[in-house]
N, C-alpha and C. Protein backbone atom coordinates (compact mmCIF):
# COMPACT_ATOMS: atom_id res chain seq x y z
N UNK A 1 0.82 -1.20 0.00
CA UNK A 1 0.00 0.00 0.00
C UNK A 1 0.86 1.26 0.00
N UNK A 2 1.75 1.29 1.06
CA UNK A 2 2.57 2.77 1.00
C UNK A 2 3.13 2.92 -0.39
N UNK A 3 4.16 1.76 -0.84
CA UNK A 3 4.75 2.08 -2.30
C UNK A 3 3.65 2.50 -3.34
N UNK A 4 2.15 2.02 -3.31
CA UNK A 4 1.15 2.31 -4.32
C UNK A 4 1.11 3.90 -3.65
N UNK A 5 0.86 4.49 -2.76
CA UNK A 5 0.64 5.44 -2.25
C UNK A 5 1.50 6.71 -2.81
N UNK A 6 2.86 5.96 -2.85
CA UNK A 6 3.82 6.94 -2.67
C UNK A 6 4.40 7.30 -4.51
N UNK A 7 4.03 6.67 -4.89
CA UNK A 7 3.82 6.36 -6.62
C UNK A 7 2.80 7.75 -6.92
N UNK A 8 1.63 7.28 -6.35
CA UNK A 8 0.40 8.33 -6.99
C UNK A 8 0.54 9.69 -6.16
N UNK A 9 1.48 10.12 -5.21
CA UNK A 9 1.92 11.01 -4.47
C UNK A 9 2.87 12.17 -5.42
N UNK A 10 3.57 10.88 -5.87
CA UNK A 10 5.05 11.27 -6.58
C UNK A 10 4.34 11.88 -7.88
N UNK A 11 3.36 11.15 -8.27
CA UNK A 11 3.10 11.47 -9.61
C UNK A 11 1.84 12.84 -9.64
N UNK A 12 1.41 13.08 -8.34
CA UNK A 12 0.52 14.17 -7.68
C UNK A 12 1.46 15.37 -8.03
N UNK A 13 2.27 15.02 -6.95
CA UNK A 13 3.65 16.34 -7.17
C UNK A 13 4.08 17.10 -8.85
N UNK A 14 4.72 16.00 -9.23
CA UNK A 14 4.91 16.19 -10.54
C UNK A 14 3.94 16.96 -11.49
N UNK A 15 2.77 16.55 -11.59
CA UNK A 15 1.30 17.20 -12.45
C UNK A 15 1.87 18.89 -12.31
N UNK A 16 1.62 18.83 -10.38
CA UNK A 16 1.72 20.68 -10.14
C UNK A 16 2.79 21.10 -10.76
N UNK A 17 3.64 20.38 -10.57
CA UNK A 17 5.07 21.16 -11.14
C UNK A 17 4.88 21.40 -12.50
N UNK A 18 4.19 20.58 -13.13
CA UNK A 18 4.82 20.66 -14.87
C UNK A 18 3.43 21.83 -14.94
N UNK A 19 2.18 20.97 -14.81
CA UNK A 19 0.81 21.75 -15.37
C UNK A 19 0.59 23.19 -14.74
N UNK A 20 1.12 23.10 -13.30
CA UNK A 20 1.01 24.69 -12.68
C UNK A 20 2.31 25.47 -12.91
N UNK A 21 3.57 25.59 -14.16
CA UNK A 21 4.26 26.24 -14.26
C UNK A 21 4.02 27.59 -13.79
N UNK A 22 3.53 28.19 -15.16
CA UNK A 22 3.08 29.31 -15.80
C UNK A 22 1.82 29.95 -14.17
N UNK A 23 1.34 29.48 -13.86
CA UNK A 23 0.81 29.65 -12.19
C UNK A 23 1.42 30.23 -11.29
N UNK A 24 2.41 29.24 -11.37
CA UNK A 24 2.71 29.54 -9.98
C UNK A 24 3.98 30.68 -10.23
N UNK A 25 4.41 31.05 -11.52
CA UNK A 25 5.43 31.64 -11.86
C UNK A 25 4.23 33.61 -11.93
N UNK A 26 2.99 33.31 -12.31
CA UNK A 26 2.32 34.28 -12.22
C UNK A 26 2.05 34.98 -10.34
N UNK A 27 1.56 33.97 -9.72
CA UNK A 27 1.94 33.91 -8.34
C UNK A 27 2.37 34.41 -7.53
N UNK A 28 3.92 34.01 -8.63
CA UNK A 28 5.56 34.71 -7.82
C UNK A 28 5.23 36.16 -8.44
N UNK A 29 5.42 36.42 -9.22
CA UNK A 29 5.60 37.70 -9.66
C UNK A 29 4.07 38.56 -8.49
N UNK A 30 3.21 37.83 -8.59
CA UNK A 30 2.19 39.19 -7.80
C UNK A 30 2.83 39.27 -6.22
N UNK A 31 3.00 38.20 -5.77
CA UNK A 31 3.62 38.12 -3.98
C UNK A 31 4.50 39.07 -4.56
N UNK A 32 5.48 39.16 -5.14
CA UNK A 32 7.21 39.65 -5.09
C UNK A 32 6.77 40.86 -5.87
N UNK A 33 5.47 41.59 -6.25
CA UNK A 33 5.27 43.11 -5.99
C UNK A 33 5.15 43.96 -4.95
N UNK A 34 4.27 42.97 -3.83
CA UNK A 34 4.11 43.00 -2.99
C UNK A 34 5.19 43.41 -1.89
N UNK A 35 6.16 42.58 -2.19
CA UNK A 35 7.70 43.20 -1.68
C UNK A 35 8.42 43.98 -1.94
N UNK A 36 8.62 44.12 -3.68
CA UNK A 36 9.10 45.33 -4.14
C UNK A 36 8.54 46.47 -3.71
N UNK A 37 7.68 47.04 -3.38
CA UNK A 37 6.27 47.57 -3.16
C UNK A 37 6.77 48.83 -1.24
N UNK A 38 7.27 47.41 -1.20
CA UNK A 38 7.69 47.74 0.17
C UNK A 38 5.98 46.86 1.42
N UNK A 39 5.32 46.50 0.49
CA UNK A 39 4.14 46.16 1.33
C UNK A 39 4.28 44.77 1.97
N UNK A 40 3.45 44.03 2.49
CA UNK A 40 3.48 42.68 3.25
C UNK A 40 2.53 41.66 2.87
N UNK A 41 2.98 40.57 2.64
CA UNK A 41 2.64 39.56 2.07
C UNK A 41 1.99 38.55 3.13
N UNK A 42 0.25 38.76 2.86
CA UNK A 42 -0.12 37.88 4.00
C UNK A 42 -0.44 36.70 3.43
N UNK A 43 -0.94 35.62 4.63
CA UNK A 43 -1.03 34.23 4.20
C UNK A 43 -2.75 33.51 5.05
N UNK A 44 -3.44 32.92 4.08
CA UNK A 44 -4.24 32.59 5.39
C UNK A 44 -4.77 31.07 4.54
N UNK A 45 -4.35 29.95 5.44
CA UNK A 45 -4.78 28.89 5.25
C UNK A 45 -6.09 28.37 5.76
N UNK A 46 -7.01 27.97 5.12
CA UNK A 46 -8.39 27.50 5.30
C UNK A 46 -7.95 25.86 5.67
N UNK A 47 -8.56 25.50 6.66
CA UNK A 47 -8.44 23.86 7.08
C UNK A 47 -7.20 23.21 7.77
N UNK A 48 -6.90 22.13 7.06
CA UNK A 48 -5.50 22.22 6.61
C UNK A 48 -4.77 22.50 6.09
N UNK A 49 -5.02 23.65 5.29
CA UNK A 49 -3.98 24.33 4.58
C UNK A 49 -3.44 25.49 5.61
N UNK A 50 -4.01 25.26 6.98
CA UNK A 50 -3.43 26.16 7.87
C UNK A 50 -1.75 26.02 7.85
N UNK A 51 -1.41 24.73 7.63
CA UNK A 51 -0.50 24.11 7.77
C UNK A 51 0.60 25.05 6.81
N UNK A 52 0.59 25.58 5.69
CA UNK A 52 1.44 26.51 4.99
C UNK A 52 1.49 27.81 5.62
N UNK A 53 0.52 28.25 6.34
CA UNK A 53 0.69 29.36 7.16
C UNK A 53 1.73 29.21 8.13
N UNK A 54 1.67 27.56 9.10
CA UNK A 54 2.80 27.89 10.21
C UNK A 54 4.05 27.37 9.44
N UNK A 55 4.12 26.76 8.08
CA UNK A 55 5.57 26.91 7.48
C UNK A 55 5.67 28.29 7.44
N UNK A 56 4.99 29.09 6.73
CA UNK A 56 5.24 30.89 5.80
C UNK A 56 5.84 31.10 6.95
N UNK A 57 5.49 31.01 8.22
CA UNK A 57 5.80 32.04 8.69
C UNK A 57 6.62 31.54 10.18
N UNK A 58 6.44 30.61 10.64
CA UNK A 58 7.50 29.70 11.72
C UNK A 58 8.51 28.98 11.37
N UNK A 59 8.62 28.59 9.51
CA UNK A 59 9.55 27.39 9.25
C UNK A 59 10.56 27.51 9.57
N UNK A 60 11.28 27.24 8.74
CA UNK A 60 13.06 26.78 8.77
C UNK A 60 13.53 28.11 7.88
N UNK A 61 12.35 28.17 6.65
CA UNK A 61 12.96 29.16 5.73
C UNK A 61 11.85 29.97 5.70
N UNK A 62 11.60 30.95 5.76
CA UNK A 62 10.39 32.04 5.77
C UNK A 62 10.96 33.49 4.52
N UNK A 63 9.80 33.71 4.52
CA UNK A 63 10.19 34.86 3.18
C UNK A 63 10.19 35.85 4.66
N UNK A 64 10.59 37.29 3.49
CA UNK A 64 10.82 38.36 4.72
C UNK A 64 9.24 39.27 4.43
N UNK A 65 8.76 39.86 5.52
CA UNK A 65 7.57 40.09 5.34
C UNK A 65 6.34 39.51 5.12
N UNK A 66 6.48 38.48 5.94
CA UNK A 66 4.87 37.36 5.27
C UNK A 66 4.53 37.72 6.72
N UNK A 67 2.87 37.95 6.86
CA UNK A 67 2.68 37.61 8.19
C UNK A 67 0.97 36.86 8.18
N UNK A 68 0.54 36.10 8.82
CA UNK A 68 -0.74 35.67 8.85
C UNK A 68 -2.10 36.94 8.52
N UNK A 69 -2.88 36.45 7.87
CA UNK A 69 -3.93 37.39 7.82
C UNK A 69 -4.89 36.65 8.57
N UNK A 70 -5.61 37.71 9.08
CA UNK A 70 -6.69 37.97 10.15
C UNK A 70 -7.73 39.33 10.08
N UNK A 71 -8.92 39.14 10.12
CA UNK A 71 -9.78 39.83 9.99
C UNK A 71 -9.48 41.50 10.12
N UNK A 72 -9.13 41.66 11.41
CA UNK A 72 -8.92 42.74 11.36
C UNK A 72 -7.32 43.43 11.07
N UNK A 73 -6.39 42.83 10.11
CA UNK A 73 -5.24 43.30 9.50
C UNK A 73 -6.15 44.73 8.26
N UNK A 74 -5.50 45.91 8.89
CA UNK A 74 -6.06 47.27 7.92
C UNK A 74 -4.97 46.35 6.49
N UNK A 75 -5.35 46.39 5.14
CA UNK A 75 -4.42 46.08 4.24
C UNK A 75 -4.30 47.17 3.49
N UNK A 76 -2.68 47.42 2.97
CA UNK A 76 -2.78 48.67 1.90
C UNK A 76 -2.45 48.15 0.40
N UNK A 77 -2.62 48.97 -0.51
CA UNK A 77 -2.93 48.67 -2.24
C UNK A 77 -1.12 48.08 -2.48
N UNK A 78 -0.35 48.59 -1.62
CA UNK A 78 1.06 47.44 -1.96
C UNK A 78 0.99 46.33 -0.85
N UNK A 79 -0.48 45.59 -0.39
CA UNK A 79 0.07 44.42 0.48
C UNK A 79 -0.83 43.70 -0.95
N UNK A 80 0.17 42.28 -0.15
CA UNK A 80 -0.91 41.27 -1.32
C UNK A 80 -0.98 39.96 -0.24
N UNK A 81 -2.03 39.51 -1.03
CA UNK A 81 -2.70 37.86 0.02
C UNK A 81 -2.29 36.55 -0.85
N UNK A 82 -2.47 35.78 0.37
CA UNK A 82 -2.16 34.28 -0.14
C UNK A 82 -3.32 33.42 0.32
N UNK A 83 -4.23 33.27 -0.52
CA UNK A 83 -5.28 32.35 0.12
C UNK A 83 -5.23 30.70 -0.21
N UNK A 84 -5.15 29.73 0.61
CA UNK A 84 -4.98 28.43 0.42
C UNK A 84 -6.34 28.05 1.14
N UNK A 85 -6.80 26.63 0.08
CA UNK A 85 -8.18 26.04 0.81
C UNK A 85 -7.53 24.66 -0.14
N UNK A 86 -8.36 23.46 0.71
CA UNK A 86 -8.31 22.67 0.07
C UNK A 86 -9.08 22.26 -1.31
N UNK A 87 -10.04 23.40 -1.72
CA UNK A 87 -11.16 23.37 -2.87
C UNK A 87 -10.92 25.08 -3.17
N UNK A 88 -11.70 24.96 -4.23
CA UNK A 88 -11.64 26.45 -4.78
C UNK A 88 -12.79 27.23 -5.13
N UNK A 89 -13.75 25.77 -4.31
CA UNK A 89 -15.16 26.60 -3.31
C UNK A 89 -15.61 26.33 -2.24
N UNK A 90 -14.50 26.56 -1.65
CA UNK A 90 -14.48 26.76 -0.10
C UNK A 90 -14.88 27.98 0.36
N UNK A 91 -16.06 28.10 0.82
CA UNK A 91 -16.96 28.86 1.28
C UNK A 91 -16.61 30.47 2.31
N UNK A 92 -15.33 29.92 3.36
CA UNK A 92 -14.73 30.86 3.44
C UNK A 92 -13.62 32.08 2.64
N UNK A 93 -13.31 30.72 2.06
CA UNK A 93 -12.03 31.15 0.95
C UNK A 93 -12.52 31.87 0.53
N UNK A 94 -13.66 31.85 -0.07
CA UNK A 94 -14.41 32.64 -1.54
C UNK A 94 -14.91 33.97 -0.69
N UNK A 95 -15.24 34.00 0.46
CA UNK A 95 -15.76 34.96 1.06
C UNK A 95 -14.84 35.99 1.16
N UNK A 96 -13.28 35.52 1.88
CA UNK A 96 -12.42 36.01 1.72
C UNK A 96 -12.03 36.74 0.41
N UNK A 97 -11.58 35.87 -0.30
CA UNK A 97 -11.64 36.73 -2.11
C UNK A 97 -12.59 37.58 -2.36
N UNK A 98 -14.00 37.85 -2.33
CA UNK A 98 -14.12 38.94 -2.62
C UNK A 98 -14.33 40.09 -1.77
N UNK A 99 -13.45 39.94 -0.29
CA UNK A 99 -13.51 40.87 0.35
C UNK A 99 -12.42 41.53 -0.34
N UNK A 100 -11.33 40.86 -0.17
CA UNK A 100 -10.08 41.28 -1.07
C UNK A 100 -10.73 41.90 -2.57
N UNK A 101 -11.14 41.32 -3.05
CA UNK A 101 -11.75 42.12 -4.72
C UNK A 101 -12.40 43.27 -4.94
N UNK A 102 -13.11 43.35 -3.72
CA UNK A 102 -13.85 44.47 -3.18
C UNK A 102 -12.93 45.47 -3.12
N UNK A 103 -12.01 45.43 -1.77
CA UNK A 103 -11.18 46.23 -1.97
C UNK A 103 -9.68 47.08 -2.73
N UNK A 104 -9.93 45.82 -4.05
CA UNK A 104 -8.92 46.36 -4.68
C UNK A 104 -7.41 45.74 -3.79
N UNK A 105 -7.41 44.76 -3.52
CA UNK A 105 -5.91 44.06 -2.82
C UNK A 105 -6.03 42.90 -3.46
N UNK A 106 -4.86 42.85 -4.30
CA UNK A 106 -4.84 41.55 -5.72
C UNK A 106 -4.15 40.37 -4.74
N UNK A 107 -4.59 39.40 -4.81
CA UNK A 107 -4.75 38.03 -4.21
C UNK A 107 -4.12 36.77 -5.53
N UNK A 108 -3.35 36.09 -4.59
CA UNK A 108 -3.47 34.31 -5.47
C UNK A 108 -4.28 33.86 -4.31
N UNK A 109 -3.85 32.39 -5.35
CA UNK A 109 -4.56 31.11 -4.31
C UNK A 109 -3.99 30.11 -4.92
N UNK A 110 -4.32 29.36 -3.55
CA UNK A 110 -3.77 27.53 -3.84
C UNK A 110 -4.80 26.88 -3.47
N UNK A 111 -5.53 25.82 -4.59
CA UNK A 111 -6.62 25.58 -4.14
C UNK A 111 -6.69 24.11 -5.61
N UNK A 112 -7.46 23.35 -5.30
CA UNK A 112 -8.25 22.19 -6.04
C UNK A 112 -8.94 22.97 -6.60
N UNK A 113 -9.36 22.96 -8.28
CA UNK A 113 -10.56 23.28 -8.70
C UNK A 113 -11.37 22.00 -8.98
N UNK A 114 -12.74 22.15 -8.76
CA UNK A 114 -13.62 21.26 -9.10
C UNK A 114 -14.49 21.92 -9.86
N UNK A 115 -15.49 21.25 -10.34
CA UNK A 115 -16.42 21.26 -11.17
C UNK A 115 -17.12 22.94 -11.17
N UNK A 116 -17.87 23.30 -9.91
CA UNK A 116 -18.06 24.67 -9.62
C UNK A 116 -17.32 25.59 -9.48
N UNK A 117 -17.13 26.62 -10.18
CA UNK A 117 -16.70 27.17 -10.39
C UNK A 117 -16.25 28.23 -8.61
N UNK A 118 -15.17 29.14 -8.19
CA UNK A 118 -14.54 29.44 -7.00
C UNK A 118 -13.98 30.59 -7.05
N UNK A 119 -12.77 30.23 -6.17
CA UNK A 119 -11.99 31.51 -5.97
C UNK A 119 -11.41 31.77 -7.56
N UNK A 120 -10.84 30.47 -8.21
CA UNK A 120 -9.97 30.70 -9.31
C UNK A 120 -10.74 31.83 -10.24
N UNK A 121 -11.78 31.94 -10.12
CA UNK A 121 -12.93 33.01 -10.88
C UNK A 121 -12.31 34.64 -10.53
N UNK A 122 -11.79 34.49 -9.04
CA UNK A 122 -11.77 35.68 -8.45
C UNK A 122 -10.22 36.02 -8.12
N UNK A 123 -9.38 35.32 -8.01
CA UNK A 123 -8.21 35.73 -7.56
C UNK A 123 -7.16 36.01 -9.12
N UNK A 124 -5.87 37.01 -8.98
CA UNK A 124 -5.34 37.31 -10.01
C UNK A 124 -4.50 36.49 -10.38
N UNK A 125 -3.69 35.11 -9.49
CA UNK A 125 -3.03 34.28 -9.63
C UNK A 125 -3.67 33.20 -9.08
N UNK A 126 -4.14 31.96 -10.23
CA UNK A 126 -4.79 30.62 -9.08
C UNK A 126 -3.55 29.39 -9.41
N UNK A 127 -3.38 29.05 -8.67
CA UNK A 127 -2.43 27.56 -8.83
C UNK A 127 -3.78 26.47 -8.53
N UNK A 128 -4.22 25.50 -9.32
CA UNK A 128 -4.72 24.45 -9.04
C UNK A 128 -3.72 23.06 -8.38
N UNK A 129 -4.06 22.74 -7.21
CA UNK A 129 -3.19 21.39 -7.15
C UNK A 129 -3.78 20.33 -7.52
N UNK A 130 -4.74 20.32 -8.26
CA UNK A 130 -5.48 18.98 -9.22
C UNK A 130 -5.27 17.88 -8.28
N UNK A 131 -5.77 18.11 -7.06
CA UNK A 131 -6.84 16.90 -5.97
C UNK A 131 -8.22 17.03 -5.84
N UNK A 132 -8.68 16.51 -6.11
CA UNK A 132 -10.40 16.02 -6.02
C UNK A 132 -10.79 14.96 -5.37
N UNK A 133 -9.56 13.84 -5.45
CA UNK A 133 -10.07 12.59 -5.05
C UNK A 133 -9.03 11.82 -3.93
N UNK A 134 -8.98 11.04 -3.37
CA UNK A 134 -7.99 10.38 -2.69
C UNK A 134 -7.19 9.57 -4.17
N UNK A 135 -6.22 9.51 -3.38
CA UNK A 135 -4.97 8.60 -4.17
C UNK A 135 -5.49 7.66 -4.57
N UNK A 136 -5.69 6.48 -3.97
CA UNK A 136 -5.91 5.34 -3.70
C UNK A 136 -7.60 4.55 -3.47
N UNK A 137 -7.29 3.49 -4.39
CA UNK A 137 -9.13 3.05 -4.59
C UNK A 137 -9.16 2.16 -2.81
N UNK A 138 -10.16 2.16 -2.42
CA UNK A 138 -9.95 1.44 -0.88
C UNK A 138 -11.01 0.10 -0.85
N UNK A 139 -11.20 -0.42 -0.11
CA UNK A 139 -12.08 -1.21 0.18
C UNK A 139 -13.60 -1.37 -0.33
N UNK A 140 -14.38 -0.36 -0.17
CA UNK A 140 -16.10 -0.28 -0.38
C UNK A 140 -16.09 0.45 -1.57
N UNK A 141 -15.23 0.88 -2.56
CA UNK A 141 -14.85 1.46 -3.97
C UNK A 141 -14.76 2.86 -4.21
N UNK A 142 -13.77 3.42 -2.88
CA UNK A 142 -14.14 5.12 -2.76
C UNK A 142 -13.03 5.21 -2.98
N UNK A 143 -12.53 6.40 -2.48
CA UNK A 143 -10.91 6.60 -2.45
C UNK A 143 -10.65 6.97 -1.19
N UNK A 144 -9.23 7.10 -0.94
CA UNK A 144 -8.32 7.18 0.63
C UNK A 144 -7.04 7.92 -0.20
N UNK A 145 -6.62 8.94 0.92
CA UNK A 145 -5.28 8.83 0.74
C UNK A 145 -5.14 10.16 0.28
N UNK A 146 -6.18 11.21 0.86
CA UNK A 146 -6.13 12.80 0.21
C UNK A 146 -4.80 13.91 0.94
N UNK A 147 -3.73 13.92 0.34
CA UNK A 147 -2.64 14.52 1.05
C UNK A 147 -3.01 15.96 0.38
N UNK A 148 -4.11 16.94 0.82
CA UNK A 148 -3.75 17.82 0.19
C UNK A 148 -2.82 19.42 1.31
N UNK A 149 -2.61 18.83 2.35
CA UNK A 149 -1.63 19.83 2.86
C UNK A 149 -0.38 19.50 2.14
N UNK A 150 -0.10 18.28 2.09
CA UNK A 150 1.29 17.86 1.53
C UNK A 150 1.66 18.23 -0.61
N UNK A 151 0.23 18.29 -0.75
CA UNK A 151 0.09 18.75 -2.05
C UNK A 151 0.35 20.79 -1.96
N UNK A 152 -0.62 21.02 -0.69
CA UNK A 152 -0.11 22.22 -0.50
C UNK A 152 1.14 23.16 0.39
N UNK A 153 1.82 22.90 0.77
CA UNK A 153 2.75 22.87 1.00
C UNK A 153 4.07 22.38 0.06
N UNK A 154 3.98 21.66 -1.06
CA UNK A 154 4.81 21.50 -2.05
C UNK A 154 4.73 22.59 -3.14
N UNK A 155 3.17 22.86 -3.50
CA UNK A 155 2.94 24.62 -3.67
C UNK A 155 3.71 25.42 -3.32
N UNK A 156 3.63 25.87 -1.97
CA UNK A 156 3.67 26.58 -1.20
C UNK A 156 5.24 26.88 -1.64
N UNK A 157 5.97 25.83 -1.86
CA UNK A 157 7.52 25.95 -1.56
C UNK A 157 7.92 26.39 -2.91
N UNK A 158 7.38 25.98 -4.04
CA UNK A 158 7.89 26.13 -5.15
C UNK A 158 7.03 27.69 -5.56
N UNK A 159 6.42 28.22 -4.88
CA UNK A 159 6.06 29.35 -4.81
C UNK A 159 6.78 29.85 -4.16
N UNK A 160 7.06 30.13 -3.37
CA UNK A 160 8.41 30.83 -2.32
C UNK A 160 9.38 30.85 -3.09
N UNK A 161 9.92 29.71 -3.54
CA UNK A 161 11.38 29.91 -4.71
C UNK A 161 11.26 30.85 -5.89
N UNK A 162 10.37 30.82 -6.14
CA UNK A 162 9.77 31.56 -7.22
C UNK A 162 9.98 33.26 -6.91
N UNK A 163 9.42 33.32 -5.46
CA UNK A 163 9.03 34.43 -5.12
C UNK A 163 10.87 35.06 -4.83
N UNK A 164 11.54 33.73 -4.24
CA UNK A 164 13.14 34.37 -3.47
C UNK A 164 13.67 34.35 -4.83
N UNK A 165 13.48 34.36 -6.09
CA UNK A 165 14.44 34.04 -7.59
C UNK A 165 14.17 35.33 -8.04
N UNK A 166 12.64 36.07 -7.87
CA UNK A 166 12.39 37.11 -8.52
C UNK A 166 12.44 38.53 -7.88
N UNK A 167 12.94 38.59 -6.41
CA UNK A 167 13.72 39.54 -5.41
C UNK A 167 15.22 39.13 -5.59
N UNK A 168 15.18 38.03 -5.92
CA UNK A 168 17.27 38.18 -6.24
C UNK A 168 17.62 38.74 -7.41
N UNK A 169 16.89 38.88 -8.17
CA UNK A 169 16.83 39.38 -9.94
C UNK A 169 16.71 41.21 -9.76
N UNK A 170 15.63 41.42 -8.84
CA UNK A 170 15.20 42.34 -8.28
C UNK A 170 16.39 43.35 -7.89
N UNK A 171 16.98 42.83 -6.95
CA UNK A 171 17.88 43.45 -5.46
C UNK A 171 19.41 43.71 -6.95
């Protein structure tokens, strides 16, 4: 089971990398205005995607200027957001986005698209991590095996590189 697991994991990863190039390279460039900008780059994970929030901003490697968003953060026209959900109609998420749209503060996201249409409608950079389903067929004929923090958080990182490649180009 783990080697079947770790196969359709491996091959999870890969999809984002190749199919979300051009994404997540759009992404980088809106976060890393945000810095040029002199403004602050917030982050707010829905679910488990909280989980990229306490990398952004507790890890090992943290960008400079990321800090969690929270309701009452005043935002200005050089901050920009990072919204992560595990779907990309996630009910808060989306609520979130067009508070942000409303106010004119340009937003990505990391998010699954499914069938209904979401945030990807609303945000200026969407990375899809193309999970919908568990990995793995299980027992009663469903699926198991939905890593999507680990899907997001592999995002997350190759977005950050993105973001530290286009402030070193920058500086």
């Amino acid at each position: 089971m783990s080697k079947m697991f770790t196969t359709q994991l491996i091959g999870l990863l890969k999809r984002i990398s190749e199919k979300e190039e051009f994404p997540i390279e759009d992404a980088g460039r809106l976060l890393a205005q945000g810095l040029i900008s002199e403004g602050i780059i917030y982050i707010k994970g829905f679910g488990e995607m909280a989980a990229i929030e306490k990398e952004a901003i507790d890890g090992a490697e943290t960008l400079s200027r990321i800090q969690c968003w929270t309701p009452s953060v005043q935002l200005s026209e050089a901050d920009r957001v990072l919204i992560a959900s595990r779907f990309a109609d996630d009910p808060e998420a989306i609520e979130l986005a067009k508070k942000l749209e409303a106010d004119g503060i340009p937003f990505a996201a990391i998010a699954s698209q499914r069938e209904e249409s979401g945030i990807e409608v609303l945000a200026d950079a969407f990375i899809d991590m193309r999970l919908t389903k568990g990995l793995l067929p299980d027992d009663e004929g469903g699926r198991t095996g939905f890593p999507s923090a680990i899907a997001g958080l592999y995002t997350y990182f190759l977005l950050k590189m993105t973001i530290e490649e286009i402030m070193s180009e920058y500086r």
